[in-house]
Protein backbone atom coordinates (compact mmCIF):
# COMPACT_ATOMS: atom_id res chain seq x y z
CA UNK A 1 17.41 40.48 -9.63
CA UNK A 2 16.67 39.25 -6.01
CA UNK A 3 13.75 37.91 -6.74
CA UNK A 4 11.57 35.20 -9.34
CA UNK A 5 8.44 34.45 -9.00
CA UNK A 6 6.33 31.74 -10.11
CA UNK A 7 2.30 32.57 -10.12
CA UNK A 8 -0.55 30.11 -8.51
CA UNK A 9 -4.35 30.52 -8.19
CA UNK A 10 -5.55 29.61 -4.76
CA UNK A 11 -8.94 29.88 -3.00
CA UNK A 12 -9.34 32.51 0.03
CA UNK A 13 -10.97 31.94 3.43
CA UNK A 14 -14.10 33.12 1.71
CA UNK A 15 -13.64 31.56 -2.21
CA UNK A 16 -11.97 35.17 -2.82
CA UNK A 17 -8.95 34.21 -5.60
CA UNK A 18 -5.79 35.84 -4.71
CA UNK A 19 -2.89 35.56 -6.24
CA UNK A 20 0.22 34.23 -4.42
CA UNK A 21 4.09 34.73 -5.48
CA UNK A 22 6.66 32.21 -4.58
CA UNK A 23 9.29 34.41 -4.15
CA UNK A 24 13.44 32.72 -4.67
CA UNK A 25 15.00 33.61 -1.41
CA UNK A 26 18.73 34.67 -1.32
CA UNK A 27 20.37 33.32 1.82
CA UNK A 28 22.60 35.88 1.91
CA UNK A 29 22.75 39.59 0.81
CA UNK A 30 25.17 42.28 0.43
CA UNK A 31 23.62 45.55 -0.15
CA UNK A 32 26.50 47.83 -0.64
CA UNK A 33 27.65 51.57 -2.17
CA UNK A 34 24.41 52.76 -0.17
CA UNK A 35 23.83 55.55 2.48
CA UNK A 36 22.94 53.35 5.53
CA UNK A 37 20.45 55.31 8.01
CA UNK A 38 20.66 53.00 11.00
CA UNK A 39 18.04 54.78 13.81
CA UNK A 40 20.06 52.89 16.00
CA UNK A 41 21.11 54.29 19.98
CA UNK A 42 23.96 57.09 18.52
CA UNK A 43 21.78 57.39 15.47
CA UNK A 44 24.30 56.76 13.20
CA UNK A 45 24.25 57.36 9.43
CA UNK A 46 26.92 55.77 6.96
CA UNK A 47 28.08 57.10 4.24
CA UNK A 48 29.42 54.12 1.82
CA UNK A 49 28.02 51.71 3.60
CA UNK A 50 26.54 48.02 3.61
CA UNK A 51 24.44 46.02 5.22
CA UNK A 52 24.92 42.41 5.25
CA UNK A 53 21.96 39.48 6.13
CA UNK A 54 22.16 36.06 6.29
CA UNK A 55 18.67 34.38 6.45
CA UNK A 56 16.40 36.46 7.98
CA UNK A 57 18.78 38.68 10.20
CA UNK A 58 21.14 41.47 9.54
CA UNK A 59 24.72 40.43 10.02
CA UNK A 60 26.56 43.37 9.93
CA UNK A 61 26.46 47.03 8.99
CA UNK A 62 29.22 49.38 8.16
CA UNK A 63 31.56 50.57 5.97
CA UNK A 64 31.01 49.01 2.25
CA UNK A 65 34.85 48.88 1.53
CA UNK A 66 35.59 47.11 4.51
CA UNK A 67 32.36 43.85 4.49
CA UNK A 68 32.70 43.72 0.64
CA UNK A 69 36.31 41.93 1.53
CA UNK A 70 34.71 40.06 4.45
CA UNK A 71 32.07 38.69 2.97
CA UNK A 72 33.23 38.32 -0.66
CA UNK A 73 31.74 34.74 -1.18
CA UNK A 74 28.19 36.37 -0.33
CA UNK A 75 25.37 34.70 -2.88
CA UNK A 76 23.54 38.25 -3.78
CA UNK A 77 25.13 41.63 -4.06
CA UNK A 78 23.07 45.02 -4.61
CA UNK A 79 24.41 47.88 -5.58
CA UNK A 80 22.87 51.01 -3.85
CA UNK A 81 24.76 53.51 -5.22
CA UNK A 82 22.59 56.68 -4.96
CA UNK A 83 20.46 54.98 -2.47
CA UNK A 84 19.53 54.86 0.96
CA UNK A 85 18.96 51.95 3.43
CA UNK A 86 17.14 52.33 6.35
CA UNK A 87 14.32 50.15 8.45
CA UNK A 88 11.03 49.68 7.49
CA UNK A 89 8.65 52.05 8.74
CA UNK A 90 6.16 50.71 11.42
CA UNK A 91 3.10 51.15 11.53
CA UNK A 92 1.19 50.84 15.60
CA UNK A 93 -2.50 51.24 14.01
CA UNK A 94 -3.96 50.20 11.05
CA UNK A 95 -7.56 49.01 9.18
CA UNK A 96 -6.78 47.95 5.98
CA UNK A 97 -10.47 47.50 5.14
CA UNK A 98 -11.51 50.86 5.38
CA UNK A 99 -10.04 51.47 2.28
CA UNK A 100 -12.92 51.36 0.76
CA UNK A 101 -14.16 54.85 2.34
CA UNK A 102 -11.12 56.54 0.67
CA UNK A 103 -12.87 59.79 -0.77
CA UNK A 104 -15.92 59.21 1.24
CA UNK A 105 -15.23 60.11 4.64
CA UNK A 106 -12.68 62.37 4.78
CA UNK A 107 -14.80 65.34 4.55
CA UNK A 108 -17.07 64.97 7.24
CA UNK A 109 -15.62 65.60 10.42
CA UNK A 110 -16.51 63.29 13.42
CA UNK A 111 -19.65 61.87 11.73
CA UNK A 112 -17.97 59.03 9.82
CA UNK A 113 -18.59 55.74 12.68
CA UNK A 114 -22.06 56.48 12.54
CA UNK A 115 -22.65 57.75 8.88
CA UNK A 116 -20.35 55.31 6.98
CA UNK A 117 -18.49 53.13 8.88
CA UNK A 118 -21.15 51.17 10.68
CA UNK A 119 -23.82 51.19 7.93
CA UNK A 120 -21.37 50.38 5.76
CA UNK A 121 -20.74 46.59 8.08
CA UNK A 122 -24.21 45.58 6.99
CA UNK A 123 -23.84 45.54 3.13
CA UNK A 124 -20.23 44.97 2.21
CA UNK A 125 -19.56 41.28 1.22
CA UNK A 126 -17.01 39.55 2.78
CA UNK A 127 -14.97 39.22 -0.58
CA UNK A 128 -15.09 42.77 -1.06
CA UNK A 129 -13.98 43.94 2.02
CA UNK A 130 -10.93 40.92 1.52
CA UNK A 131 -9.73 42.59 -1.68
CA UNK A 132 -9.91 45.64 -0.71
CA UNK A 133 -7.83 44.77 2.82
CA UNK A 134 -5.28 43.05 0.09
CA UNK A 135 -4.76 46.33 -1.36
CA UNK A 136 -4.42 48.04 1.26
CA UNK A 137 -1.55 45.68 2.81
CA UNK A 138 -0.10 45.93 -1.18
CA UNK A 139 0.25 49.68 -0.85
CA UNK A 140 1.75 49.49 2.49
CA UNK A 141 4.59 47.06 1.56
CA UNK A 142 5.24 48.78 -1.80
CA UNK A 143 5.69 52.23 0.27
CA UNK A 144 8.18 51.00 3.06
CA UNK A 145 5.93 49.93 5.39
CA UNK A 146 7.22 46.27 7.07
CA UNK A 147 4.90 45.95 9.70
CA UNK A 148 1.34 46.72 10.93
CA UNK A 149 -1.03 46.19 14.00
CA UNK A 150 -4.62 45.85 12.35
CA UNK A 151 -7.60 45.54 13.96
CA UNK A 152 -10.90 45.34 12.36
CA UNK A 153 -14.29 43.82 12.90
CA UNK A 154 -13.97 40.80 10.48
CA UNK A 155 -9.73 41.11 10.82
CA UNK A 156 -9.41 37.31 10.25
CA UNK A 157 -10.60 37.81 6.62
CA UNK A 158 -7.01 39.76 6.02
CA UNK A 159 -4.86 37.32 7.64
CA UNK A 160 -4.46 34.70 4.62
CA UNK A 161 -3.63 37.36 2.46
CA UNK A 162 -0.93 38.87 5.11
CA UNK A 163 0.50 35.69 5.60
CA UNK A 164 1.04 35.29 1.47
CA UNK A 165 2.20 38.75 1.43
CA UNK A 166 5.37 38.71 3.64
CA UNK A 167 4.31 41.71 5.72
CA UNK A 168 4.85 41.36 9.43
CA UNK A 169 1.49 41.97 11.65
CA UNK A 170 -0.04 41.97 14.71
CA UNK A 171 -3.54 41.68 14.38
CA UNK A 172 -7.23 42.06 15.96
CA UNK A 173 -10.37 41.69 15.90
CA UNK A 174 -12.15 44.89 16.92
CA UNK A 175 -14.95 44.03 19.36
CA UNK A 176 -17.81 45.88 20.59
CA UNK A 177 -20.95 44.58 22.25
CA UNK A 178 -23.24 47.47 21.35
CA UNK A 179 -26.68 46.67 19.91
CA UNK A 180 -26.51 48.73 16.67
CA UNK A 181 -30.09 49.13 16.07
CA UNK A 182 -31.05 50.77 19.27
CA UNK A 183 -27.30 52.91 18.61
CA UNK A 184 -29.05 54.07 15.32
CA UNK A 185 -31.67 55.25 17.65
CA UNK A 186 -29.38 57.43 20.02
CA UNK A 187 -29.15 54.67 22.73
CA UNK A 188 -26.58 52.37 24.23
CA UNK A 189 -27.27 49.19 25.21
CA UNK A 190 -25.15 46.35 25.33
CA UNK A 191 -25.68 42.99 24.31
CA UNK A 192 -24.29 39.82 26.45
CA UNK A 193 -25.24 37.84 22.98
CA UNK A 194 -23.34 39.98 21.28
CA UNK A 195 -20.11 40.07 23.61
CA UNK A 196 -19.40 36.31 24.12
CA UNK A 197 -19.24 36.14 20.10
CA UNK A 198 -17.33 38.95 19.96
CA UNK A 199 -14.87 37.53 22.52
CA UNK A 200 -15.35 33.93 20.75
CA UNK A 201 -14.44 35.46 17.26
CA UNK A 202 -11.48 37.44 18.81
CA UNK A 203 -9.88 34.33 20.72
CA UNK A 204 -10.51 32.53 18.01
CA UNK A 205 -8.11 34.64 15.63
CA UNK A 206 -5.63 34.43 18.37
CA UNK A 207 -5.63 30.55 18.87
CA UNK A 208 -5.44 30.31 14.83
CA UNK A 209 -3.14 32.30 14.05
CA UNK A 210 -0.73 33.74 16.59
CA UNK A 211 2.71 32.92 15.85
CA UNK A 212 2.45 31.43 12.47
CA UNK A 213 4.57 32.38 9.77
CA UNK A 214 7.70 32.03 11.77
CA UNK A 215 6.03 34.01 14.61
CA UNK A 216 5.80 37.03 11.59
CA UNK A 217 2.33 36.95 12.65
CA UNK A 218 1.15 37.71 16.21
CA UNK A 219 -2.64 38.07 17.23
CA UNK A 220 -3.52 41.44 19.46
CA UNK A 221 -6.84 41.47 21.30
CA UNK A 222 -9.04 45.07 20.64
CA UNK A 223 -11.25 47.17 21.53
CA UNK A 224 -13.63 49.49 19.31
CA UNK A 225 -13.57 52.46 22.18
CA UNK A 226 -15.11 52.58 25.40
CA UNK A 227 -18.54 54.40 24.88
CA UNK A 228 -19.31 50.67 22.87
CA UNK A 229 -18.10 48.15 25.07
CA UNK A 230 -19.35 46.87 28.48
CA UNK A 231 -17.10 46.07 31.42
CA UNK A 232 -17.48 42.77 30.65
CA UNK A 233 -16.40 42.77 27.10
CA UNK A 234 -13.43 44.57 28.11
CA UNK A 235 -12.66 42.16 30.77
CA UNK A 236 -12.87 39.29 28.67
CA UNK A 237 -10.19 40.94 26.31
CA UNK A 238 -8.23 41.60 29.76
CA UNK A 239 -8.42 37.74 30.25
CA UNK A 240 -7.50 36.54 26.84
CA UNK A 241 -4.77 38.46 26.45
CA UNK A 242 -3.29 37.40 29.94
CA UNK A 243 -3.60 34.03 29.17
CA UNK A 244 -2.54 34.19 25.85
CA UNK A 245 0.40 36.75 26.77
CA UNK A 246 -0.68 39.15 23.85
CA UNK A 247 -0.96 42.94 23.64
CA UNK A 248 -4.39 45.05 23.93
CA UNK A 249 -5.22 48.00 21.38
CA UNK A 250 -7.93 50.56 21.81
CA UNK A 251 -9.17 53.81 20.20
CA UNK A 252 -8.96 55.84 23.88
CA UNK A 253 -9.18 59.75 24.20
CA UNK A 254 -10.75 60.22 20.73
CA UNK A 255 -14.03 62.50 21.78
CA UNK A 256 -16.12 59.89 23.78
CA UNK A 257 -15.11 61.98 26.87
CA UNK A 258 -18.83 62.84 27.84
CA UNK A 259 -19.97 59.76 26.15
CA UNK A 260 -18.23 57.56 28.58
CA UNK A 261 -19.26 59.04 31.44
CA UNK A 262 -22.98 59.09 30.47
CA UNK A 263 -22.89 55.70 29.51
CA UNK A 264 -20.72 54.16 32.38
CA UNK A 265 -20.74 56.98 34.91
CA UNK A 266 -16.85 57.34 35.16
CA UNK A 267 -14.28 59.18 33.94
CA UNK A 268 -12.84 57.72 30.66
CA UNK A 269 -9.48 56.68 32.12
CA UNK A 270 -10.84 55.52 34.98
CA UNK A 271 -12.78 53.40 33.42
CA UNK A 272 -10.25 51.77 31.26
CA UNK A 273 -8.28 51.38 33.47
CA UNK A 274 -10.72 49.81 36.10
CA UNK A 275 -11.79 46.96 33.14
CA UNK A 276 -7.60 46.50 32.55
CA UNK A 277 -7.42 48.80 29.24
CA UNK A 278 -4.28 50.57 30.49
CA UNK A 279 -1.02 49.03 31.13
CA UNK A 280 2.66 48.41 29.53
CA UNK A 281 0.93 45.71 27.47
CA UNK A 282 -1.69 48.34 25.90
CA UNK A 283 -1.60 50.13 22.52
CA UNK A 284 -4.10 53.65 23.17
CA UNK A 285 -4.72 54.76 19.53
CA UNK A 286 -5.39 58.98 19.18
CA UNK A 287 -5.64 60.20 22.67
CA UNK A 288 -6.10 64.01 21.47
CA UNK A 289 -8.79 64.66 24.00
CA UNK A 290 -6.65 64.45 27.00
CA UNK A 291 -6.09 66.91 30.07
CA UNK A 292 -3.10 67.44 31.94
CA UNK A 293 -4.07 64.74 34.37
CA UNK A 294 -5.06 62.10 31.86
CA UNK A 295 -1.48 62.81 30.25
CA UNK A 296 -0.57 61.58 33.65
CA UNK A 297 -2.63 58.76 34.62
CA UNK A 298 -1.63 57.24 30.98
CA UNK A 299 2.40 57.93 31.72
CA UNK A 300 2.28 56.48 35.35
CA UNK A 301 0.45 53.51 33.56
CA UNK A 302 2.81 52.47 31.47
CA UNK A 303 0.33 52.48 28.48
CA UNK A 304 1.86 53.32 25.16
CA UNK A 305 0.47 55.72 21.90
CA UNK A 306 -0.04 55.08 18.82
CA UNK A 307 -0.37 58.33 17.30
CA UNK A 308 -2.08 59.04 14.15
CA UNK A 309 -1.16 62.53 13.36
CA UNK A 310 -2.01 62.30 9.28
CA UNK A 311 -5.61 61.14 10.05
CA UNK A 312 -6.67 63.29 13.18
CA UNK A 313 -5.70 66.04 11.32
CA UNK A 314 -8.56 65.97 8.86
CA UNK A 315 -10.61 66.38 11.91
CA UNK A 316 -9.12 68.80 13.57
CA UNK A 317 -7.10 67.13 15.92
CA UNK A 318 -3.65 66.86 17.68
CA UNK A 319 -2.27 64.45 20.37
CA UNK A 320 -0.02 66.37 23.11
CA UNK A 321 2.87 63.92 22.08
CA UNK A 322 5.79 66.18 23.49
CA UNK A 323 4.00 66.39 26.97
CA UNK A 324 3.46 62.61 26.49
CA UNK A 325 6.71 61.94 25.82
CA UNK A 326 8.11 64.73 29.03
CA UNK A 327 6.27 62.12 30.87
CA UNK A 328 7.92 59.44 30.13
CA UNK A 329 5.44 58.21 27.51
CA UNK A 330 6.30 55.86 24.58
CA UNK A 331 5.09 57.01 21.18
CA UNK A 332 4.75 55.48 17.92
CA UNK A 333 3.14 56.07 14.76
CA UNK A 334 -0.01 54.77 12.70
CA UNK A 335 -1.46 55.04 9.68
CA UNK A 336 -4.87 54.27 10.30
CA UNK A 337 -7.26 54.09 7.45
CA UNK A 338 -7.57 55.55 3.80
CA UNK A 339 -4.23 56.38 3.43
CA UNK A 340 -0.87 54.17 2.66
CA UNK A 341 2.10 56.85 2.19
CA UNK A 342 4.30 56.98 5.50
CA UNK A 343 6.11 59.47 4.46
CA UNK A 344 3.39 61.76 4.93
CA UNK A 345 2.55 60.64 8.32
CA UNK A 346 5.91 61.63 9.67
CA UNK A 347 5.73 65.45 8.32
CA UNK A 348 2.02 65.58 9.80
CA UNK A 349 3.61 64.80 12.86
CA UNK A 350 5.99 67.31 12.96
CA UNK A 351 3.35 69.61 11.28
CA UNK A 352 0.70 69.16 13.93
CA UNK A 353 3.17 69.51 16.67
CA UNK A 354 4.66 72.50 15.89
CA UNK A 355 1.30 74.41 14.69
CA UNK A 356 0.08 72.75 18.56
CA UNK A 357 2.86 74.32 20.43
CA UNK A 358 3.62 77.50 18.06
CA UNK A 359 7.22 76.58 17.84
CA UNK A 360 8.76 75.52 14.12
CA UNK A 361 11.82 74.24 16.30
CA UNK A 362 10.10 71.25 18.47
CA UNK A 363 10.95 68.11 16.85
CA UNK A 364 13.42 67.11 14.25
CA UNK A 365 13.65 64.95 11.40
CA UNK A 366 15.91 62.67 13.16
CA UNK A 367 13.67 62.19 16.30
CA UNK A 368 10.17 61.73 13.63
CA UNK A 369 12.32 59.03 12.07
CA UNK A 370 12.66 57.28 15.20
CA UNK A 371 9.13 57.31 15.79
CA UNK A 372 8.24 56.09 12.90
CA UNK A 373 10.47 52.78 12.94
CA UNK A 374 12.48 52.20 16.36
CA UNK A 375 9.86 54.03 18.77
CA UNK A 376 7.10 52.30 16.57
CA UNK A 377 8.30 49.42 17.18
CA UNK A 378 9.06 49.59 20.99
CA UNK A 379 4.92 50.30 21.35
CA UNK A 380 4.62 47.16 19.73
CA UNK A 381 7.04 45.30 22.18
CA UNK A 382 9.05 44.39 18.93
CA UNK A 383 12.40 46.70 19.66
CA UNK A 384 14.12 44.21 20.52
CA UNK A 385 13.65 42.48 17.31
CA UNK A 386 12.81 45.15 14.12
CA UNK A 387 13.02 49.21 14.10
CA UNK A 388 16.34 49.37 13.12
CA UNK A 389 19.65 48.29 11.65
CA UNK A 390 21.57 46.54 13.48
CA UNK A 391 23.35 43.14 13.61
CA UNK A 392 21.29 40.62 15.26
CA UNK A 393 17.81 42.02 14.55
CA UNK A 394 15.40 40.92 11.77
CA UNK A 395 15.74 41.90 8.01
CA UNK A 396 13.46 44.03 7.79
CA UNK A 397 14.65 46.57 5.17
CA UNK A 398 13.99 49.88 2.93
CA UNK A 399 15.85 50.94 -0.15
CA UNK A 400 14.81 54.37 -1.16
CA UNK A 401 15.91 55.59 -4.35
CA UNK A 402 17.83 59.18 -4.32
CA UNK A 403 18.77 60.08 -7.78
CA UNK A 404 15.08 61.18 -8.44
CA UNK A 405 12.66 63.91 -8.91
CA UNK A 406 11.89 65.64 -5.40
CA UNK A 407 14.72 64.23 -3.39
CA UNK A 408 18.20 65.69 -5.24
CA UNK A 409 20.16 67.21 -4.08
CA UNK A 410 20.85 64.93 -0.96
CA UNK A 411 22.05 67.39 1.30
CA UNK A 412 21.31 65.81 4.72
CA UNK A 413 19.49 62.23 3.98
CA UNK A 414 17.58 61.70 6.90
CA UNK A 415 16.18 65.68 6.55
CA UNK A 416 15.84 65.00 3.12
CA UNK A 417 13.76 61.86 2.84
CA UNK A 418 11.59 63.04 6.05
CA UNK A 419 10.54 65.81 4.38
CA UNK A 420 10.38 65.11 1.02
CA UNK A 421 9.96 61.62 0.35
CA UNK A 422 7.02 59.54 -0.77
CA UNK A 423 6.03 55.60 -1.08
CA UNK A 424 6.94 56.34 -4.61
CA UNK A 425 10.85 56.20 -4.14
CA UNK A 426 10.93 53.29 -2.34
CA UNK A 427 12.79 50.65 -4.55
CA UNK A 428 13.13 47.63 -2.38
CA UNK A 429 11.54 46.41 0.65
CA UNK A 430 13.03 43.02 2.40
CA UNK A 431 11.00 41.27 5.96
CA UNK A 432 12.64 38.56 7.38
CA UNK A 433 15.31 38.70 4.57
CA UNK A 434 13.03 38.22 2.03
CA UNK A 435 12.74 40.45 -1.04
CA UNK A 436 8.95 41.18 -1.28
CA UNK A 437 9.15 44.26 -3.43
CA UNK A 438 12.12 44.95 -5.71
CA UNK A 439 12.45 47.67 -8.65
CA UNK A 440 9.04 49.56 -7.22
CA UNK A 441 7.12 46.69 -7.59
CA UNK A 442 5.13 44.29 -4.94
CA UNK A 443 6.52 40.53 -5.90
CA UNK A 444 4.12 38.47 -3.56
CA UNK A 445 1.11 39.95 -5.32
CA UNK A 446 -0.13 41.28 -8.13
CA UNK A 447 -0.49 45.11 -8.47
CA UNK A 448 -2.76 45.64 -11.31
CA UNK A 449 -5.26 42.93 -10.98
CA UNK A 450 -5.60 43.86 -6.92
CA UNK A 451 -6.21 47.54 -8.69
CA UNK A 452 -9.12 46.30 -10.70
CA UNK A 453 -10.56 44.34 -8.21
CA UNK A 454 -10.36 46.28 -5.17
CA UNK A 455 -12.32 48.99 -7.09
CA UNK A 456 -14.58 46.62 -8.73
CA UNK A 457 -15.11 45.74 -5.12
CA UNK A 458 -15.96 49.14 -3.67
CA UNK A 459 -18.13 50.43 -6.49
CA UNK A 460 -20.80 47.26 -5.60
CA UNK A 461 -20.76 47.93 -2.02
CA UNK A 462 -21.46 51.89 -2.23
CA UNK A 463 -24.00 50.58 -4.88
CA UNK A 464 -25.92 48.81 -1.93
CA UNK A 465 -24.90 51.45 0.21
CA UNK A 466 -27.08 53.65 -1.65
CA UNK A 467 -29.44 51.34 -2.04
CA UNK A 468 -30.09 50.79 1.00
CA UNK A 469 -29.58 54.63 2.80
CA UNK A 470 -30.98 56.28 -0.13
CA UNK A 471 -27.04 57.67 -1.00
CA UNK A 472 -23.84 58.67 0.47
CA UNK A 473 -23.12 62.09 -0.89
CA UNK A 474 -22.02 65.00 1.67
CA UNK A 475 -23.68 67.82 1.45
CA UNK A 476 -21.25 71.38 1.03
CA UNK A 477 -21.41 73.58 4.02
CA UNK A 478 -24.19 76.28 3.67
């Protein structure tokens, strides 16, 4: 086994208990016998091969025969025989606390921000919405998933728990500086109360927290959406991120086309970009209500996608990612909320784009691969460092069983696990060289009693919920 683990009890930011693993870390690793799906430039795939890491970095990568002699005095050996190795998937948007409208709010179109979502900010306690973040960041990791950019109203609540965990993260603090009683009533106004502790809370995270864990954890600065935030909020994410050299994330081109320019009397682009919301250094999350000139004005920008093809679907939606990407555009995908298999994400994007364009032949499993981990990662600014395997970059590692139900035969491995593969096969997940889940299971947490609590959790806050709204059931159409 990779991996021990000794238990201890330890308060959370908000006296939430959460259990932490100490997990025995290999220094070095020889995962050999395996099927080694690199994503690297000549997107090479290895049949009998091994990956070796030292640390936290891979060492080398090729044939097993050949590093099993030079490296022979290596502490761990793993045997993946009937396995594949290949990054971890990446994930450019995420909010791990909106687990908790899993089965809620997937059924009711566009309606959810102002039905569920933001109701649902004035009753949940902050230890319920912590759990249920911890599960959330659980599933990820057990399914692949290495790292995340999350951004959430109350995002610092997560980051103990992420730090614990072993995942790798950029996160954010969503701000908007909208007064939400007179948005109940159908107006916006914006609050200057509101926006410098928005901004305060935001900074804040980023002073804490950026870099720690061995830089594993970076800090983001974000945006709700335009229609909800002044210039000025947006300008004092601008200046916070300059001076703090982060990245900038914002739901853009999601249907607040009109809403924008009622509210700030510009066109949505525009006005992102006039308050510095596009740029090389900005994350847009959806963009599927974009013309042929926005698709410009983004590629000329330099701003990047993160495109979240497995939730816009349930409403009806589809980013134009292969004009994006004609233009130049760099595209990555997200999760986004409810869900926590990646391996669905990938064949809704090649789903939605070929349905989009009427073409079954746009695409391939190779290049939604890419997206998913190297491209991912590249929107992220992280290429350099995670997204695939190669020597030099970080550990940051899948091991996907083959010899199972749904994925024999192996015919092509990269077709094969695109298409049919699930969190369920992964076997072992390593970030930063570390083993944090090993024989299906999460070792930095624990599975079951994150299970019980999380929807412990939930059930009392959709108890206020109704409580409070007088219910939360959706009516079937007439």
């Amino acid at each position: 086994h990779l991996a021990g683990r000794v238990d201890a009890r330890s308060h959370g930011p908000t006296g939430l208990y959460t259990n932490k693993r100490i997990i025995l870390i290999a220094m070095s690793i020889l995962i050999t016998n395996a099927t080694v799906i690199t994503v690297d430039e000549t997107d090479r795939v290895i049949e009998n091969g091994a990956v070796y890491v030292e640390k936290d970095r891979i060492v080398a990568v090729g044939d097993a025969h050949v590093l099993g002699e030079q490296y022979s005095t290596v502490e761990t050996v793993v045997d993946g025989k009937g396995k594949v190795v290949m990054p971890g998937f990446v994930s450019a948007h995420n909010h791990v606390g909106y687990a908790v409208f899993r089965g809620r709010a997937e059924d009711i179109g566009h309606a959810p921000t102002h039905r569920l979502y933001l109701p649902m900010s004035g009753v949940i306690a902050q230890e319920e919405r912590q759990v249920i973040g911890a599960l959330a960041v659980t599933e990820l990791l057990r399914g692949g998933v290495t790292t995340i950019l999350e951004m959430e109203e109350d995002a610092e609540l997560f980051v103990p728990f992420i730090e614990s965990s072993g995942i790798r993260a950029l996160i954010g603090v969503m701000v908007n500086d909208v007064n939400l009683e007179a948005l109940a009533r159908g107006e916006t106004v914006f609050d200057a109360a509101v926006r410098d502790q928005q901004l305060d809370q935001a900074n804040g995270l980023a002073e804490r927290w950026h870099g720690r864990a061995d830089g594993r954890i970076q800090a983001v600065m974000a945006a709700t959406g335009l229609s909800t935030s002044s210039p000025g909020l947006l300008q004092g994410l601008r200046q916070g991120a300059d001076e703090k050299g982060l990245r900038l994330s914002a739901h853009l081109g999601f249907g607040e086309r009109d809403l924008v320019q009622r509210i700030h009397g510009m066109a949505q682009f525009d006005f992102a970009g006039a308050h510095g919301m596009l740029g090389p250094d900005v994350v847009a999350v959806h963009c599927y209500e974009v013309d042929d000139g926005e698709v410009e004005l983004l590629a000329q920008s330099g701003t990047h996608l993160a495109h979240c093809p497995h939730m816009n679907q349930f409403r009806g939606e589809v980013a134009p990612i292969q004009a994006m990407r004609a233009k130049g555009m760099q595209v990555g995908l997200g999760i986004d909320n409810y869900f926590s298999d990646y391996f669905e994400v990938l064949r809704s994007c090649l789903a939605s784009a070929r349905i989009r364009a009427h073409d079954p032949e746009i695409l391939s499993a190779h290049e939604v691969l890419a997206l998913g981990t190297i491209d991912a990662a590249r929107v992220l600014g992280l290429d350099q460092e995670i997204g695939s395997i190669e020597p030099g970059k970080k550990a940051d590692i899948q091991v996907v069983n083959m010899r199972t139900l749904g994925l024999t035969p192996v015919n092509d491995p990269v077709t094969t696990l695109v298409y049919h593969g699930h969190a369920k096969d992964v076997d072992t997940v390593l970030v930063d060289g570390k083993v944090v889940v090993s024989d299906g299971m999460v070792r930095t947490a624990d599975q079951d009693d994150l299970v019980v609590r999380a929807g412990d959790a939930a059930d009392a806050a959709w108890t206020r919920f109704a409580e409070c709204y007088g219910g939360y059931s959706v009516a079937p159409p007439s």
